[in-house]
PDB file of N, CA and C in Angstrom:
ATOM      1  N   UNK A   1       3.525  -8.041  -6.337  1.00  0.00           N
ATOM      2  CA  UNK A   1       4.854  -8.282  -5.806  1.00  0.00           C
ATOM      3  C   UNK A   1       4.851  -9.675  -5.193  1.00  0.00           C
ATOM      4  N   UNK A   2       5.843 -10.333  -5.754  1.00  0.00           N
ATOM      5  CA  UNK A   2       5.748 -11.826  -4.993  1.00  0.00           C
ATOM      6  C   UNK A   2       6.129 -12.193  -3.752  1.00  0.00           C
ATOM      7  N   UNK A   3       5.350 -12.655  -3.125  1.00  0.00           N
ATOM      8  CA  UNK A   3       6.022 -12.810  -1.728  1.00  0.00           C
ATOM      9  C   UNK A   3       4.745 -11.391  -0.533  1.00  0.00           C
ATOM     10  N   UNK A   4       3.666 -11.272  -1.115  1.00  0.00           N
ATOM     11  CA  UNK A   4       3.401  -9.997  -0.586  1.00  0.00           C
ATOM     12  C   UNK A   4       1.336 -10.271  -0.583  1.00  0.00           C
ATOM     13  N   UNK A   5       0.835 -10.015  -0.340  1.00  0.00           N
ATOM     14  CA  UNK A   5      -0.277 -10.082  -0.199  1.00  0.00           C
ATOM     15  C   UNK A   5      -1.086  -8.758   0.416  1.00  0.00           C
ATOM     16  N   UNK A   6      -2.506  -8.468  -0.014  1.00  0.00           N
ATOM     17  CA  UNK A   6      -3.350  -7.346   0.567  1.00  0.00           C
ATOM     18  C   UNK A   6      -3.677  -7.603   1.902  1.00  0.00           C
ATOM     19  N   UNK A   7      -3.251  -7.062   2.666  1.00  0.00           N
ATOM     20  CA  UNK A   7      -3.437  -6.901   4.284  1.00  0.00           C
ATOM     21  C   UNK A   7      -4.549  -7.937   4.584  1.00  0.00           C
ATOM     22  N   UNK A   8      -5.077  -8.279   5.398  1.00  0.00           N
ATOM     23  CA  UNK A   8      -5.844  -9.420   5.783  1.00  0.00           C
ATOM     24  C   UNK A   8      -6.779  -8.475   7.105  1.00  0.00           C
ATOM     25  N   UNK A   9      -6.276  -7.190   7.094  1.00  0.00           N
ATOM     26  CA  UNK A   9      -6.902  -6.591   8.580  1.00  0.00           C
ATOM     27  C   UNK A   9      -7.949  -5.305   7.616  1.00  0.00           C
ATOM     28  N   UNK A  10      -9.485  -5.841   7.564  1.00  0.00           N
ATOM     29  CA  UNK A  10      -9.783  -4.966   6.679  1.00  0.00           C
ATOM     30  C   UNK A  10     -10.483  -3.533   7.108  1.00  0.00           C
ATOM     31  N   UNK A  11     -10.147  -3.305   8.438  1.00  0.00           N
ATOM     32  CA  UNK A  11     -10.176  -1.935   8.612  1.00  0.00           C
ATOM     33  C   UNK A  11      -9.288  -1.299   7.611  1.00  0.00           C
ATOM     34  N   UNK A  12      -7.845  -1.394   7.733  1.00  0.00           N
ATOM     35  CA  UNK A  12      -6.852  -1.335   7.304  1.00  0.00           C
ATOM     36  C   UNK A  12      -6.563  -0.826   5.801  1.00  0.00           C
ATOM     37  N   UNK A  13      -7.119  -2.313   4.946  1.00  0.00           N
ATOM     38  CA  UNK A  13      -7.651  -1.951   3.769  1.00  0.00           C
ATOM     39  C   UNK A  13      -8.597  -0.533   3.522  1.00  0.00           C
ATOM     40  N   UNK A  14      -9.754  -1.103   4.316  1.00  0.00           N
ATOM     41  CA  UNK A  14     -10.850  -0.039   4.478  1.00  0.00           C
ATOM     42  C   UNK A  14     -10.450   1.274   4.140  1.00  0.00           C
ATOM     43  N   UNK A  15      -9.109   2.159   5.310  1.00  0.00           N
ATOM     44  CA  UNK A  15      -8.965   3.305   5.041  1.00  0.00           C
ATOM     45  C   UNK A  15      -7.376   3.674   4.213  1.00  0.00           C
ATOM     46  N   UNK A  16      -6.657   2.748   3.592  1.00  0.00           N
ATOM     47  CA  UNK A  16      -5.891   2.489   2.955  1.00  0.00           C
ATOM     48  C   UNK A  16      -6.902   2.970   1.657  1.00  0.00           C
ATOM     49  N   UNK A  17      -7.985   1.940   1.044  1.00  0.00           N
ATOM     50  CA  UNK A  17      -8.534   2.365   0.227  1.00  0.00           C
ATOM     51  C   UNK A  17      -9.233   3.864  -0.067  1.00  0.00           C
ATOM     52  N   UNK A  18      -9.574   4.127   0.740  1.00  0.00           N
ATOM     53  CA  UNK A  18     -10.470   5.402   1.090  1.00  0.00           C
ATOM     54  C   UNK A  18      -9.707   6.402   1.047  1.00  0.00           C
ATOM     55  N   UNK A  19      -8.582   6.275   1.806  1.00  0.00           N
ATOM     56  CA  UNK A  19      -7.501   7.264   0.827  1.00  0.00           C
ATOM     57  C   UNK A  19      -6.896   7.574  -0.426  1.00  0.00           C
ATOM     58  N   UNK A  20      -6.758   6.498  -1.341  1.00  0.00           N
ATOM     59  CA  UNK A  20      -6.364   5.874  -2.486  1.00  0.00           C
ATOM     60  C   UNK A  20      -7.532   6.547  -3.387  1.00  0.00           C
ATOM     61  N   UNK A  21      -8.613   6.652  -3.060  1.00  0.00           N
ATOM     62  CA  UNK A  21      -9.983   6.820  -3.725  1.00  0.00           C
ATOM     63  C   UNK A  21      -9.680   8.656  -4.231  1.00  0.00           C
ATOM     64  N   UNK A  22      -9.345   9.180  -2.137  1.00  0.00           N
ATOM     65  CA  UNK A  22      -9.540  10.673  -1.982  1.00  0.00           C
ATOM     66  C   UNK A  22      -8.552  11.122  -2.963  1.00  0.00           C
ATOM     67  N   UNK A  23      -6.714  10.411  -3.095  1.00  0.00           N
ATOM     68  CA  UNK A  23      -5.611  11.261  -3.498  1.00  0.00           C
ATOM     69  C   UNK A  23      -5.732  10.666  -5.637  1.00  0.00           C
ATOM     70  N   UNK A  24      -7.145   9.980  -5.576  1.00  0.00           N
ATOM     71  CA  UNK A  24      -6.711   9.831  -6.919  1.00  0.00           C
ATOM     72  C   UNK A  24      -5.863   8.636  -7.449  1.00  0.00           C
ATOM     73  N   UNK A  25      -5.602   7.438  -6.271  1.00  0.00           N
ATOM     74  CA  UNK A  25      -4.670   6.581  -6.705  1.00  0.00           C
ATOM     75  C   UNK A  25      -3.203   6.428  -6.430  1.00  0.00           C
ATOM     76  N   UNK A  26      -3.127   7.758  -5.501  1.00  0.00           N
ATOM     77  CA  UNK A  26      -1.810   8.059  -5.314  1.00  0.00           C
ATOM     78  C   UNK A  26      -1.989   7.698  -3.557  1.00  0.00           C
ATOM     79  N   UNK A  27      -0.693   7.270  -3.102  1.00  0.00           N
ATOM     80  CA  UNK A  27      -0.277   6.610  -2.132  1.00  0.00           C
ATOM     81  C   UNK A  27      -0.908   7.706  -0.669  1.00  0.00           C
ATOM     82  N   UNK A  28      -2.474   7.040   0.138  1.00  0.00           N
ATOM     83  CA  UNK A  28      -2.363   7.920   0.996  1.00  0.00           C
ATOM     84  C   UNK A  28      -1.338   8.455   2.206  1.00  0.00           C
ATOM     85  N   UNK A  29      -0.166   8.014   2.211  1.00  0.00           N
ATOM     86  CA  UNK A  29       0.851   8.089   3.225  1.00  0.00           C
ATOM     87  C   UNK A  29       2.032   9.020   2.676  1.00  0.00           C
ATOM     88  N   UNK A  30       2.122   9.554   1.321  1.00  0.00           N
ATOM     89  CA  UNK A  30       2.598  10.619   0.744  1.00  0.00           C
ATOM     90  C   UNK A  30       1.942  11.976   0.617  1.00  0.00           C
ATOM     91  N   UNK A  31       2.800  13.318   0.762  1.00  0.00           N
ATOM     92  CA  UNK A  31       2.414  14.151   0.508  1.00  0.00           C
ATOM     93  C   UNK A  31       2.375  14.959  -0.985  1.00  0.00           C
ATOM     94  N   UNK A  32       3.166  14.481  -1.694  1.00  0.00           N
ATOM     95  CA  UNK A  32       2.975  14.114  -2.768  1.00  0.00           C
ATOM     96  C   UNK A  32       2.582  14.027  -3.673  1.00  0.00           C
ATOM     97  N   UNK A  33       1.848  14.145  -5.012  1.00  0.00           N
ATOM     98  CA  UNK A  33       1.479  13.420  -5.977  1.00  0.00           C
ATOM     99  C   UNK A  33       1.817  13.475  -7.188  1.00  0.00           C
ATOM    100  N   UNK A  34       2.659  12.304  -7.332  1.00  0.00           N
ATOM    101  CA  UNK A  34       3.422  11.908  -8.465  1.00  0.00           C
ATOM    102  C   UNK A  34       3.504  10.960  -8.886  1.00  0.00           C
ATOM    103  N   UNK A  35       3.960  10.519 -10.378  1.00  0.00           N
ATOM    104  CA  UNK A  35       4.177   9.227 -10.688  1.00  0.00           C
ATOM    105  C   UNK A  35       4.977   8.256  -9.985  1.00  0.00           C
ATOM    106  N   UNK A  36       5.442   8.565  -9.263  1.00  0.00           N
ATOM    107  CA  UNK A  36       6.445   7.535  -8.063  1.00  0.00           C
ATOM    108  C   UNK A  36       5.506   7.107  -6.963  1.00  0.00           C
ATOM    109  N   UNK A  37       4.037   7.783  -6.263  1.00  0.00           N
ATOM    110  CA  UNK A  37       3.347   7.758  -5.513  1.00  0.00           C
ATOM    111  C   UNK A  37       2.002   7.090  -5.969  1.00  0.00           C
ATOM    112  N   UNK A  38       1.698   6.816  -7.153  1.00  0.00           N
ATOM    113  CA  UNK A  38       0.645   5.672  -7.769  1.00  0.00           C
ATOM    114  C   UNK A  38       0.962   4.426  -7.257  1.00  0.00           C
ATOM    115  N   UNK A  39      -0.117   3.867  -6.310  1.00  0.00           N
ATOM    116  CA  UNK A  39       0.211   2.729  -5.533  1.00  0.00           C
ATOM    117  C   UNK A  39      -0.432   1.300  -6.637  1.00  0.00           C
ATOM    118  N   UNK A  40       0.777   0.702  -6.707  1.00  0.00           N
ATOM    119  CA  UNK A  40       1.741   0.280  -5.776  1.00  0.00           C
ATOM    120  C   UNK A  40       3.133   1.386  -5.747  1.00  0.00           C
ATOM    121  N   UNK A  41       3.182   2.075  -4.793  1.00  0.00           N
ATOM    122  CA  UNK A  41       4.234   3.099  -5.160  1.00  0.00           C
ATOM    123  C   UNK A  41       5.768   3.074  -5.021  1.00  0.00           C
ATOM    124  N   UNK A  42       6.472   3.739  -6.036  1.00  0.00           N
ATOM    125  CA  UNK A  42       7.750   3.329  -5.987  1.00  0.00           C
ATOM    126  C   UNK A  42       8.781   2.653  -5.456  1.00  0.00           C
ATOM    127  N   UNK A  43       8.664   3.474  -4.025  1.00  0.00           N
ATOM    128  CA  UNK A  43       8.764   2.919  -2.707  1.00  0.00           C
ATOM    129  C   UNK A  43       9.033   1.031  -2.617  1.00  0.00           C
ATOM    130  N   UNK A  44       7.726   0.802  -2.780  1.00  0.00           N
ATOM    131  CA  UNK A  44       7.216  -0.490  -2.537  1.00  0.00           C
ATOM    132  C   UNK A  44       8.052  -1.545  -3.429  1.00  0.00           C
ATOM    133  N   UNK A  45       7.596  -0.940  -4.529  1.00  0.00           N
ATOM    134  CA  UNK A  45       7.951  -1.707  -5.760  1.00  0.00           C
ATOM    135  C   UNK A  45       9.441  -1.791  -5.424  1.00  0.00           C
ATOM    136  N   UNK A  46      10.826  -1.013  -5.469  1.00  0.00           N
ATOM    137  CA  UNK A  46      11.807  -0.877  -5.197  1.00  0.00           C
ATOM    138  C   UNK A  46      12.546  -1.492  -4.100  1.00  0.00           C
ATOM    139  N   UNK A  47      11.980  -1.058  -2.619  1.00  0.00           N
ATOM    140  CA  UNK A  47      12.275  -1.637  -1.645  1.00  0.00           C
ATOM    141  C   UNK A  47      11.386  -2.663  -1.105  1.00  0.00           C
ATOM    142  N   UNK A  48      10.230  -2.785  -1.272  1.00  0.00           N
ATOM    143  CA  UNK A  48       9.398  -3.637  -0.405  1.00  0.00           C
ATOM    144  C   UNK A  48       8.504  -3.127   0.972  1.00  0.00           C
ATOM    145  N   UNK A  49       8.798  -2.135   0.822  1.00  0.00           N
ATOM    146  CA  UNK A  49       8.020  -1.308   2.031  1.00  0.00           C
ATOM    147  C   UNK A  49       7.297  -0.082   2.169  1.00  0.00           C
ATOM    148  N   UNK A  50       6.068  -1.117   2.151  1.00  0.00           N
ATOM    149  CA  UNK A  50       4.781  -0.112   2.014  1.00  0.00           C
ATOM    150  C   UNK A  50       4.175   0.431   3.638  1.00  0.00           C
ATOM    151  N   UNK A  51       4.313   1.900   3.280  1.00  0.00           N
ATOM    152  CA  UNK A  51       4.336   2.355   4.482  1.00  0.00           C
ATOM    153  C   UNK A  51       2.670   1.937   5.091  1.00  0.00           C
ATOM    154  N   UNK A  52       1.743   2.204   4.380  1.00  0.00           N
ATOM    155  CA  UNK A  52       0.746   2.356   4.457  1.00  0.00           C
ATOM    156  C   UNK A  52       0.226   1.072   4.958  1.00  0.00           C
ATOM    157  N   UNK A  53       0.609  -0.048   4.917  1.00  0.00           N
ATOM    158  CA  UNK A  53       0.671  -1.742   5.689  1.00  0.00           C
ATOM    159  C   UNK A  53      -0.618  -2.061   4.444  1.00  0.00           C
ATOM    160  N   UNK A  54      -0.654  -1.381   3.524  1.00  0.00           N
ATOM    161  CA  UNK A  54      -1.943  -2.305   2.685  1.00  0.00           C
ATOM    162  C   UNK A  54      -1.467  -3.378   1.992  1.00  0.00           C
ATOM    163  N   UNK A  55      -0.104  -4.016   1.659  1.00  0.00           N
ATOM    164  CA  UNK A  55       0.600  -4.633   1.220  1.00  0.00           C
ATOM    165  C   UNK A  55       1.313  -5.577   2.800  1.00  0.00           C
ATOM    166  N   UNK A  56       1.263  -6.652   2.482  1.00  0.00           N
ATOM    167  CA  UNK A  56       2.172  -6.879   3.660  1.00  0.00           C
ATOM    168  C   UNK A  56       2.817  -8.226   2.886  1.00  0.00           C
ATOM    169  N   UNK A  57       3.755  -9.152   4.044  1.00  0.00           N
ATOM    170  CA  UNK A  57       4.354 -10.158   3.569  1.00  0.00           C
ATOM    171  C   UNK A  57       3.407 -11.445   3.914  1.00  0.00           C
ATOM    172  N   UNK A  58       3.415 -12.352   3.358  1.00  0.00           N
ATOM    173  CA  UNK A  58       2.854 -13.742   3.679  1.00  0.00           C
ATOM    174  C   UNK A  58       2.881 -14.320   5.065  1.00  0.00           C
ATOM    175  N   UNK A  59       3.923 -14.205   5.438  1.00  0.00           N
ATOM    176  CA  UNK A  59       4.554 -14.417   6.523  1.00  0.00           C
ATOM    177  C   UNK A  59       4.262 -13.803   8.084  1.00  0.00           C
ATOM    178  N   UNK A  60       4.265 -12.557   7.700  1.00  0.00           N
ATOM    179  CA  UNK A  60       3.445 -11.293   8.488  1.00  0.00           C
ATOM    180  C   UNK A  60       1.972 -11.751   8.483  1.00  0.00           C
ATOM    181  N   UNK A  61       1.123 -12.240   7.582  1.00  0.00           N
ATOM    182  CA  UNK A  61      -0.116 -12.558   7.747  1.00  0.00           C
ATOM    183  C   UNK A  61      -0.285 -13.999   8.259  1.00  0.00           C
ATOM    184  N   UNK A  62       0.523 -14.407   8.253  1.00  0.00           N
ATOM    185  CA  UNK A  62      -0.438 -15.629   8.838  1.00  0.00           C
ATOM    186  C   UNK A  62      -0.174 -16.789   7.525  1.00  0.00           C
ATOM    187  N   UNK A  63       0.300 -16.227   6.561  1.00  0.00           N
ATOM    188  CA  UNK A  63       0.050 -17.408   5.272  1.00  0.00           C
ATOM    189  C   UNK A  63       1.113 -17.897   5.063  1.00  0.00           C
TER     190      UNK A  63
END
C-alpha cells in the first residue's frame, strides 16, 4: 500500500507476526477466518486501517 510501511516498533511486528504464523495468515486482530482477513486484510486494503498497527503510515513513523 503506498504511503504505508511495516511498523518500525519490532516488538510489534514480533507479535503481529506470531499471530499471523498461529491464525494461518489470517489477520491476528480478527475473529474470523476468511478471505477478507488474509493480511494484508480487507479492511486495510479498502480503508487504510490496520488494526493490528503492523502496517502504519510514513508519517506516523518517523519517515
Amino acid at each position: 500500500m503506498k504511503g504505508y510501511i511495516i511498523n518500525p516498533d519490532r516488538k510489534i511486528v514480533e507479535a503481529v507476526t506470531n499471530g499471523l504464523y498461529k491464525k494461518e495468515g489470517h489477520c491476528p486482530c480478527r475473529v474470523i477466518k476468511d478471505e477478507t482477513t488474509l493480511c494484508p486484510c480487507d479492511d486495510f486494503i479498502q480503508n487504510q486501517n490496520c488494526v493490528c498497527k503492523l502496517y502504519v503510515k510514513k508519517e506516523e513513523a518517523g519517515e
